[in-house]
Protein backbone atom coordinates (compact mmCIF):
# COMPACT_ATOMS: atom_id res chain seq x y z
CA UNK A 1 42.84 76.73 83.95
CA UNK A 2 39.62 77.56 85.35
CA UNK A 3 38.26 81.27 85.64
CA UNK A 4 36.74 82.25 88.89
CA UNK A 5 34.75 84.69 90.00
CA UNK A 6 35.13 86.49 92.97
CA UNK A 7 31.89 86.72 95.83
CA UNK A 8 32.39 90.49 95.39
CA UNK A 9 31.49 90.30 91.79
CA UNK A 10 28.59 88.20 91.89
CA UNK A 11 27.20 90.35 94.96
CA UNK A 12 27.31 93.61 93.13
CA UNK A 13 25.73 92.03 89.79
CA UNK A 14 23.12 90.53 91.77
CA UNK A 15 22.49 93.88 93.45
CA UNK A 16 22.34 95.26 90.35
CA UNK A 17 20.07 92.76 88.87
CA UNK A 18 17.42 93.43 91.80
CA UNK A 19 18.16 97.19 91.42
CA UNK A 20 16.72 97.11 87.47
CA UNK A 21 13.11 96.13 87.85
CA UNK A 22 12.62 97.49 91.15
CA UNK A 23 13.47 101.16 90.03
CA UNK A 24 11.63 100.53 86.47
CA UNK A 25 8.93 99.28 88.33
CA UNK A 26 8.07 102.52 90.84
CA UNK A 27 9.02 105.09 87.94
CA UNK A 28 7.55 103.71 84.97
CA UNK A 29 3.87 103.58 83.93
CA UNK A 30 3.04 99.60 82.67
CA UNK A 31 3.51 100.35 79.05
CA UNK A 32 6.74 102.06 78.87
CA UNK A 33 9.29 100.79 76.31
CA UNK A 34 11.21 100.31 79.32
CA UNK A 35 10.07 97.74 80.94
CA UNK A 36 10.30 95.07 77.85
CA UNK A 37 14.15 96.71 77.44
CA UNK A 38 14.86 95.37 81.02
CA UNK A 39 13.99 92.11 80.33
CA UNK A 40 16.90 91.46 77.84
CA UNK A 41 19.25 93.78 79.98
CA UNK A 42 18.65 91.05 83.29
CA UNK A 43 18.93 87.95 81.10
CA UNK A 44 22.35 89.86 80.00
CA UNK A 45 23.38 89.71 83.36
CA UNK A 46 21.99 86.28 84.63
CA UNK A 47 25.16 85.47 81.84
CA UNK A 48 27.56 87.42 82.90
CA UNK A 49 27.72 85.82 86.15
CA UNK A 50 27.19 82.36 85.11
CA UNK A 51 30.78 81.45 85.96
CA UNK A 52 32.56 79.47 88.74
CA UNK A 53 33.51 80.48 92.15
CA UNK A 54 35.61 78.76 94.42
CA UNK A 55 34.41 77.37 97.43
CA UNK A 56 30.58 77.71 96.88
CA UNK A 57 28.63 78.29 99.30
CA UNK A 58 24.93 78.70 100.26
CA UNK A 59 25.43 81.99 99.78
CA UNK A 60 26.95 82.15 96.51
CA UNK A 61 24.49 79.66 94.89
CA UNK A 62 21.34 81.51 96.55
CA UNK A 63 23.03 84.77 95.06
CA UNK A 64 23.54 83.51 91.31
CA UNK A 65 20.00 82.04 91.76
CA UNK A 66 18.33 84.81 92.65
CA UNK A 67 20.16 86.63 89.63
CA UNK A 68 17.90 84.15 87.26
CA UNK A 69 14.67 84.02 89.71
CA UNK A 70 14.42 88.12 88.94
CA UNK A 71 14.11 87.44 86.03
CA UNK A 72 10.98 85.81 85.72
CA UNK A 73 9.51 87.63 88.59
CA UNK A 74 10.38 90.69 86.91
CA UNK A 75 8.36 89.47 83.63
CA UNK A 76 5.56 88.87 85.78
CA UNK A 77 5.26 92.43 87.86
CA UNK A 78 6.66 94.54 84.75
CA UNK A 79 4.62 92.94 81.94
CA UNK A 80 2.13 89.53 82.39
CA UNK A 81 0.80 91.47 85.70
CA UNK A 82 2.08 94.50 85.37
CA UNK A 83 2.06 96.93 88.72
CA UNK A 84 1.91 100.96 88.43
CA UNK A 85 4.74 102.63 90.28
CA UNK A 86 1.94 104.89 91.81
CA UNK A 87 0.77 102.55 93.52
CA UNK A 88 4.06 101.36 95.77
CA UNK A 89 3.89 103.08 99.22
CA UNK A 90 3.96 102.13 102.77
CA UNK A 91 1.53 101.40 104.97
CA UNK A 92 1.28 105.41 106.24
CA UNK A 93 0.89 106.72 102.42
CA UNK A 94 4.47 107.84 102.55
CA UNK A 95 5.63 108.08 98.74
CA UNK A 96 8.81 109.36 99.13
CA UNK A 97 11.41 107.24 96.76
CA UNK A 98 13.39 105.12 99.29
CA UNK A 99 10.21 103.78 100.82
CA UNK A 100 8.97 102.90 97.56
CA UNK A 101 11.88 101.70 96.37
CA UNK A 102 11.96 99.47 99.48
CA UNK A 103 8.10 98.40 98.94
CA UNK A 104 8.79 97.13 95.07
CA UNK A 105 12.00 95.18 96.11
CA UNK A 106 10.18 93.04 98.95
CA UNK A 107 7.55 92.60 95.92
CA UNK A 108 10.71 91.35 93.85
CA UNK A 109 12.26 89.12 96.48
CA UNK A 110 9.39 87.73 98.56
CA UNK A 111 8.65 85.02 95.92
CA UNK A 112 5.55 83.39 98.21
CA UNK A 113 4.14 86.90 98.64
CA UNK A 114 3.05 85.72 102.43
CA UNK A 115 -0.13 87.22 103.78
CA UNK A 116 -1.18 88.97 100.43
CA UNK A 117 -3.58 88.17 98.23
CA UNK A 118 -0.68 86.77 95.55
CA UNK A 119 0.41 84.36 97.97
CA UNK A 120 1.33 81.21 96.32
CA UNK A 121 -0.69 78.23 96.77
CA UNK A 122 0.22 74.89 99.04
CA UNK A 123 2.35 77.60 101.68
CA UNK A 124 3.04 74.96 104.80
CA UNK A 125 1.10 76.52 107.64
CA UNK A 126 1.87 76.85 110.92
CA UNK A 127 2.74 73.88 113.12
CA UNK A 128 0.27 73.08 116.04
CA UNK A 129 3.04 74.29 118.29
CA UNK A 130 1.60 77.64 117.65
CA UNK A 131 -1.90 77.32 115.86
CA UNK A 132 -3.00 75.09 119.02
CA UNK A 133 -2.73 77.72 121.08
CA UNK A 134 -4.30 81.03 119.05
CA UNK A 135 -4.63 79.93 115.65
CA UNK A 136 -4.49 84.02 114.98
CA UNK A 137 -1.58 85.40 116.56
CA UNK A 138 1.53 83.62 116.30
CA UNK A 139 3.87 84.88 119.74
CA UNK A 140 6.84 86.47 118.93
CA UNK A 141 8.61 84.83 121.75
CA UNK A 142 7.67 81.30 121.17
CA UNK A 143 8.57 81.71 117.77
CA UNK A 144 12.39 82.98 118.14
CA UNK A 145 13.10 80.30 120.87
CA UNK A 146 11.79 77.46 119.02
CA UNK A 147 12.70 78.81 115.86
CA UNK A 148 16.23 79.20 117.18
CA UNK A 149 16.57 75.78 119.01
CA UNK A 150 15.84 74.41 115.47
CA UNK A 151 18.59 76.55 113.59
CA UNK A 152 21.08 75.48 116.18
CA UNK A 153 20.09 71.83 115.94
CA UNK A 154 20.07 72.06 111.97
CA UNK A 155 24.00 73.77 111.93
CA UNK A 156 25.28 70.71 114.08
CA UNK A 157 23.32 68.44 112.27
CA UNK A 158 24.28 69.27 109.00
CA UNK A 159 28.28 69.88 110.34
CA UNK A 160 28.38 66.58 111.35
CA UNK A 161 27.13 65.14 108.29
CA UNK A 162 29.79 67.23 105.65
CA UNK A 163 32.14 66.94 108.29
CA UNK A 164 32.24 63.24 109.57
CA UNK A 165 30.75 61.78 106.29
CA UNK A 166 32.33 63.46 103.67
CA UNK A 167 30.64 63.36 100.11
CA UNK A 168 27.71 61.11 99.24
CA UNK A 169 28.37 58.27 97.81
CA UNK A 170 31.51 56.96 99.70
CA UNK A 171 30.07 53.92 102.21
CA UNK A 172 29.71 50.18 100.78
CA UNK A 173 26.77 48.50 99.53
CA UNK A 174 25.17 47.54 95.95
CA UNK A 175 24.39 49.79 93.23
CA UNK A 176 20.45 50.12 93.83
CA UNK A 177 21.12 50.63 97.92
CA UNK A 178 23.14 53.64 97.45
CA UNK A 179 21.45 55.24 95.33
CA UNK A 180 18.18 55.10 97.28
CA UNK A 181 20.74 55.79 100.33
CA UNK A 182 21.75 59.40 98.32
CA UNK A 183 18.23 59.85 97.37
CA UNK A 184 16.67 60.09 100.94
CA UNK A 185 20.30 61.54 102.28
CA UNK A 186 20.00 64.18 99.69
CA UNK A 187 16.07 64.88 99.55
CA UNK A 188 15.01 64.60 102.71
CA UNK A 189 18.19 65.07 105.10
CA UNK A 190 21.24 67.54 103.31
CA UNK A 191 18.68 69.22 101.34
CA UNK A 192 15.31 69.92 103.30
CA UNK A 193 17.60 70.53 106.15
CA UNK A 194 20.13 73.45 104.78
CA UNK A 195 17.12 75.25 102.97
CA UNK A 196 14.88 75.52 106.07
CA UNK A 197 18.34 76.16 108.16
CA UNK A 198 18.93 79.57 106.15
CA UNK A 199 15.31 80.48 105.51
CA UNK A 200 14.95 80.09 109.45
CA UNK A 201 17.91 82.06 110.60
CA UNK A 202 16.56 84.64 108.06
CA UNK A 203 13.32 84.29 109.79
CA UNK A 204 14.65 84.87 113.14
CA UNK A 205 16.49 87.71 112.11
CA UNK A 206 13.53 89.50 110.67
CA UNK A 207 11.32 89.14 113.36
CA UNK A 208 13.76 90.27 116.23
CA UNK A 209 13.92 92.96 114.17
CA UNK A 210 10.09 93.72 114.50
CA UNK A 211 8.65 92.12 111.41
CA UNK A 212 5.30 89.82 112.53
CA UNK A 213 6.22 86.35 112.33
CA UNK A 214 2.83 85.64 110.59
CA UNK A 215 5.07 86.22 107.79
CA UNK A 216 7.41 83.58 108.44
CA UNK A 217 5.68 80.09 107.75
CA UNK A 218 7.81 76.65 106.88
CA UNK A 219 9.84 77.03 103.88
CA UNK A 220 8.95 73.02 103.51
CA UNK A 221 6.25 70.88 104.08
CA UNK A 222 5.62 67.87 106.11
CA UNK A 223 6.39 64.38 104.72
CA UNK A 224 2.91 62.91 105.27
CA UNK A 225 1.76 64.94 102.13
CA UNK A 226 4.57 63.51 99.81
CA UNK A 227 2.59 60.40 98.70
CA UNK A 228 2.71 61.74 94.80
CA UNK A 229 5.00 63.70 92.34
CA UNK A 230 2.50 66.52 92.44
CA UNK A 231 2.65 66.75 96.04
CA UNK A 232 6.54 66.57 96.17
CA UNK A 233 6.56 69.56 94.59
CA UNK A 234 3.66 71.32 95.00
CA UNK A 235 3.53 70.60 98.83
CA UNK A 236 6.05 69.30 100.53
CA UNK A 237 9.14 70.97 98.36
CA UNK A 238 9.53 75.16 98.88
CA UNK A 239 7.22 77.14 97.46
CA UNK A 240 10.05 79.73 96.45
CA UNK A 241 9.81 79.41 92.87
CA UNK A 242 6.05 78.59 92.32
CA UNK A 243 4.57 82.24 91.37
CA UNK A 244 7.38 83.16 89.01
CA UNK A 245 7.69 80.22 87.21
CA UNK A 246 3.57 79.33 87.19
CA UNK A 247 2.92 82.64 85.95
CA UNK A 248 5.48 82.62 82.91
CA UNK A 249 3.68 79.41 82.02
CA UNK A 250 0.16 80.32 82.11
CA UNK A 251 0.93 83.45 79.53
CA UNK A 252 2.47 81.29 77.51
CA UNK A 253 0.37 78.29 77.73
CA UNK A 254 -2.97 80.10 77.76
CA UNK A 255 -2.01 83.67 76.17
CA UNK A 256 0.38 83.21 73.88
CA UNK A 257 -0.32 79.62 72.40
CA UNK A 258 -3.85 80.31 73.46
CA UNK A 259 -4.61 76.78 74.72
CA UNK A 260 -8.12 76.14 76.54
CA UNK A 261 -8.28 74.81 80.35
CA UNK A 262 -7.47 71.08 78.64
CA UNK A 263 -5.44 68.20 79.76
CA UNK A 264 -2.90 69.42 76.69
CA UNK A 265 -2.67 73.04 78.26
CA UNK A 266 -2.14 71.13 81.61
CA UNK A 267 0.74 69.56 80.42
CA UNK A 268 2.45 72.13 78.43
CA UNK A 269 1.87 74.14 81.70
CA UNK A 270 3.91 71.63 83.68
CA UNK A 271 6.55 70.99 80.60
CA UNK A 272 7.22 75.28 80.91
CA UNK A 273 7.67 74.95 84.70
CA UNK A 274 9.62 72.08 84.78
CA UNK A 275 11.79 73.69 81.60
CA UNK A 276 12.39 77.21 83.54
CA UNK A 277 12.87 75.49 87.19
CA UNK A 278 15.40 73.80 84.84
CA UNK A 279 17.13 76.71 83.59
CA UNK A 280 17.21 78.41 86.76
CA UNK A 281 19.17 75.60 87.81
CA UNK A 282 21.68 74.89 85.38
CA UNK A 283 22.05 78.57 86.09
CA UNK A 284 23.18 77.65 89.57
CA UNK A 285 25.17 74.75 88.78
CA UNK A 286 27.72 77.19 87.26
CA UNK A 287 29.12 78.56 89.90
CA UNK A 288 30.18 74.96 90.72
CA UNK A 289 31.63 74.64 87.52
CA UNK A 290 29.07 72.80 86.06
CA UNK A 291 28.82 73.04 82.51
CA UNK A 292 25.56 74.38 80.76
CA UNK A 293 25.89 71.70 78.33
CA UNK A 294 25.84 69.19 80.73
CA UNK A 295 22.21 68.12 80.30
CA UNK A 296 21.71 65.89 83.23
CA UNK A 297 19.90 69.12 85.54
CA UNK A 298 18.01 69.80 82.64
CA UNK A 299 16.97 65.98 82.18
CA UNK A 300 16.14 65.56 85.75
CA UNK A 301 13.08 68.06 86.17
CA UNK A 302 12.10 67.66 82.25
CA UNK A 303 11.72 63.79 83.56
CA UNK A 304 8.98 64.61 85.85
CA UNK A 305 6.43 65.96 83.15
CA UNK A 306 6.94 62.44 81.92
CA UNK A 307 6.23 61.02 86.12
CA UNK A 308 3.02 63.64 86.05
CA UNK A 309 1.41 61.61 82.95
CA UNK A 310 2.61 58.09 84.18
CA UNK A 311 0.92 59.63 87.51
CA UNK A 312 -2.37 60.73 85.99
CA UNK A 313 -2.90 57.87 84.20
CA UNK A 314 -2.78 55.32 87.08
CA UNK A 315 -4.72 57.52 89.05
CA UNK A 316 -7.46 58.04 86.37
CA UNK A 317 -7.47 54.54 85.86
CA UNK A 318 -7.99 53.36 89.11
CA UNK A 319 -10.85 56.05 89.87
CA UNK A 320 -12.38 54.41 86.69
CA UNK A 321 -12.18 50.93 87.97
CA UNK A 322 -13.48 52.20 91.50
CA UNK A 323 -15.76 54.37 90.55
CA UNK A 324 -16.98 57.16 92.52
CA UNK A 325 -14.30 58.23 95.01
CA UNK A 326 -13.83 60.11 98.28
CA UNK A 327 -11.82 62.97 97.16
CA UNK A 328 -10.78 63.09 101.12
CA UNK A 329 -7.17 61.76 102.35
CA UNK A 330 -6.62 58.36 101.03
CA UNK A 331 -6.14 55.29 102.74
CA UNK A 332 -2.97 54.63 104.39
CA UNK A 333 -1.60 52.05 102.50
CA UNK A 334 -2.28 54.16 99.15
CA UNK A 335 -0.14 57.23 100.90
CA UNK A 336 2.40 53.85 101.54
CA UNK A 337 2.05 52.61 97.98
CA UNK A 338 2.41 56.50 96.88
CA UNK A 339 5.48 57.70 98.66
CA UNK A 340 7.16 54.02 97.58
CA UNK A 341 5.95 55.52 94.30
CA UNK A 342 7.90 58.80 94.86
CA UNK A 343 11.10 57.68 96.16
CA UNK A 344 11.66 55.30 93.09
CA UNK A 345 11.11 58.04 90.82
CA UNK A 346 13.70 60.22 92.69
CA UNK A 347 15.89 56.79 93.07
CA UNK A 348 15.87 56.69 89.58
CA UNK A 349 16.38 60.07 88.96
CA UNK A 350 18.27 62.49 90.76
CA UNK A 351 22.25 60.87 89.93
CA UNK A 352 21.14 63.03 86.48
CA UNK A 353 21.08 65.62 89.00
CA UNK A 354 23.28 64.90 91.65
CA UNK A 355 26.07 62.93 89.30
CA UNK A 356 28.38 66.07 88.30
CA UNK A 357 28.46 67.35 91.32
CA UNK A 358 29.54 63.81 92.93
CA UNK A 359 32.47 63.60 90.54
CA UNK A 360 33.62 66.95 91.67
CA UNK A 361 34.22 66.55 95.76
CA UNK A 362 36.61 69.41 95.71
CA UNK A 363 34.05 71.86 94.58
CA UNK A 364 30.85 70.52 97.19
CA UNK A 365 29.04 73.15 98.02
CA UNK A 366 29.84 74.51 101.57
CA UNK A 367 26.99 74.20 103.55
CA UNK A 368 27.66 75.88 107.10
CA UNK A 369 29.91 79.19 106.92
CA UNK A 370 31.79 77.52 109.49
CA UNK A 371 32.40 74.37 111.55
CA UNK A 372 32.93 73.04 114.56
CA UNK A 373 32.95 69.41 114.52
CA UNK A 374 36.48 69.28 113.89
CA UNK A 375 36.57 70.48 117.56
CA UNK A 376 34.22 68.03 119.22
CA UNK A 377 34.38 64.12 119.58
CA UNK A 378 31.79 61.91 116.87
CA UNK A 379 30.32 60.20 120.35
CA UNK A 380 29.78 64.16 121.80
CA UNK A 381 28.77 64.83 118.29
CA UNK A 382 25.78 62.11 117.86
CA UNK A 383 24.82 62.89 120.86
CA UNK A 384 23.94 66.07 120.47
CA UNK A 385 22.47 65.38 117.23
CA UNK A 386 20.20 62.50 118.47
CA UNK A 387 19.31 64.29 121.90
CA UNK A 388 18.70 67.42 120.46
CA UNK A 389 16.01 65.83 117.73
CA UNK A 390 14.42 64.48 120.56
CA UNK A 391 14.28 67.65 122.77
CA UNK A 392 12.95 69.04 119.56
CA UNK A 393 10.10 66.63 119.24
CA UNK A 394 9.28 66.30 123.13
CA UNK A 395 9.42 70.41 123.87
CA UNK A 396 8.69 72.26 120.77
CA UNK A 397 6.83 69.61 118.97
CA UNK A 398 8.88 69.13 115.97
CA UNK A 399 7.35 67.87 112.57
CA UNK A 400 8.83 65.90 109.85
């Protein structure tokens, strides 16, 4: 019989977990013993929660993967870039303990670190909805009714899809057509859709409450930009996890193993990134009962330091055969030839991913906290779905 573990329980550990290196952080000076003993104290808990729940939700998965993300980010602000506690106060000076308590936490849990000099690289700006207009100041008004006309597209969007649908993989065809079918569904529909939906209502929330929504670019990228692996994930994909996981593999890669700037170091970089994003993963895949020895997450993003060097190595060649090369945008039928490129390699690889979860359609993930398309017509349905893209497009200038 399977164990579960209740919401409740996973909330408080990942409050705890969160709790650990932002107090160590504000009261510690960057050598203390404590900040290596935390370490091994948060990895305890990343497995104490690494257990099913039932019904998973975005919620519950975002919880027990923030658990494993604080980790890393914690290694990085307590000890590869360590930050004194003095130095955590708001923008008035105020040093009093809540406010710096508060300071170190968004440090923990704003993993893009928008607007400060840490901010990860490849952050999707702006769309020329707003940057048209004052490339400077981004209105707050503009920005909560598009912002929200989006979110409210996105929920019936991705309700009809769980609701009228059902699990991928159940409609007719041959082998090689569905899985290229659950490859874009999954990518660049399910996917890119329910991440941006709760990163924007987060966004919305924040800046009605007064926050500047500067601070609030695209969680993912546009499309046009996805003509290589690199770009996948290094542009078009959320930047969530890059400064955690690119900073655990540059002290290891360059400090630890002390490898020079060389294509080896470049690919032991991308093996460590690839390995953690990989971890942090399987980590998530437990609360849908998802064994850790199970090794198809794992085999997925190892499989793309193997894409990177296929990648390279046409690219290399072909710069040798052409020579000298425009390093600007390339042509249009090499972005073609590339994104063909990318979509086989996903084709091929994400069932290693996806495949557990597909034999399991009672534990799905629950994607909207709750639905309505039971209550509405499929004609009423698509055609709020369809019209509403196109509003999107026509008034607010929507971007794919």
């Amino acid at each position: 019989m399977i164990q579960y573990q209740s919401h409740g329980r996973l909330l408080a550990f990942t409050i705890l977990q969160g709790l650990i290196p932002t107090v160590v952080l504000i009261t510690t000076p960057t050598h203390s013993p404590l900040r290596y003993l935390s370490i091994p104290c948060m990895i305890w808990i990343v497995l104490q929660v690494m257990y099913p729940t039932q019904n998973p939700g975005y919620t519950s998965t975002n919880l027990i993967g923030n658990s494993s993300i604080f980790v890393l980010t914690a290694l990085d602000l307590l000890l590869i870039h360590p930050q004194a506690g003095r130095d955590f106060v708001d923008t008035e000076g105020d040093k009093k303990f809540l406010s710096r308590l508060f300071q170190a936490f968004k440090l923990l849990t704003y993993t893009r670190a928008i607007n400060t000099p840490r901010q990860a690289k490849n952050v999707p700006p702006f769309p020329n909805y707003y940057t048209k207009r004052d490339p400077k100041v981004i209105p707050r008004d503009r920005f909560l009714v598009r912002e929200t006309a989006i979110a409210i597209w996105q929920f019936i969007t991705l309700d009809t899809l769980i609701h009228f649908l059902g699990p991928p993989g159940n409609f007719p065809g041959q082998k090689w057509r569905e899985q290229l079918f659950q490859t874009l569904m999954a990518w660049f529909v399910v996917s890119r859709i329910v991440i941006s939906f709760y990163y924007r209502v987060a966004s919305i929330v924040s800046v009605s409450l007064g926050d500047s929504p500067s601070n609030s670019p695209p969680i993912i990228g546009r499309m046009a930009d996805m003509y290589t692996l690199r770009n996948f994930w290094g542009k078009f994909w959320h930047q969530m996890l890059r400064l955690p996981l690119t900073s655990t593999s540059n002290f290891l890669a360059r400090d630890v193993l002390g490898l020079p700037r060389s294509s080896l170091e470049r690919y032991v970089n991308v093996f460590i990134v690839f390995f953690l994003s990989g971890l942090v993963h399987v980590v998530i895949d437990s609360v849908r009962n998802v064994s850790p020895k199970e090794l198809g997450t794992m085999s997925f993003f190892l499989s793309f330091v193997v894409g990177y060097m296929i990648e390279d190595g046409v690219l290399a060649l072909w710069k040798r055969t052409r020579g000298s090369q425009n390093n600007g945008l390339p042509a249009w039928w090499q972005r073609a030839l590339g994104f063909c490129w990318v979509i086989t390699w996903l084709g091929i690889t994400s069932p290693w991913f996806f495949r557990l979860a597909m034999q399991k359609p009672e534990e799905q993930m629950v994607l909207v906290p709750f639905s309505v398309a039971g209550f509405i017509s499929l004609p009423v349905l698509k055609s709020v779905v369809i019209g509403g893209g196109l509003v999107l497009k026509i008034v607010f200038e929507g971007e794919i």
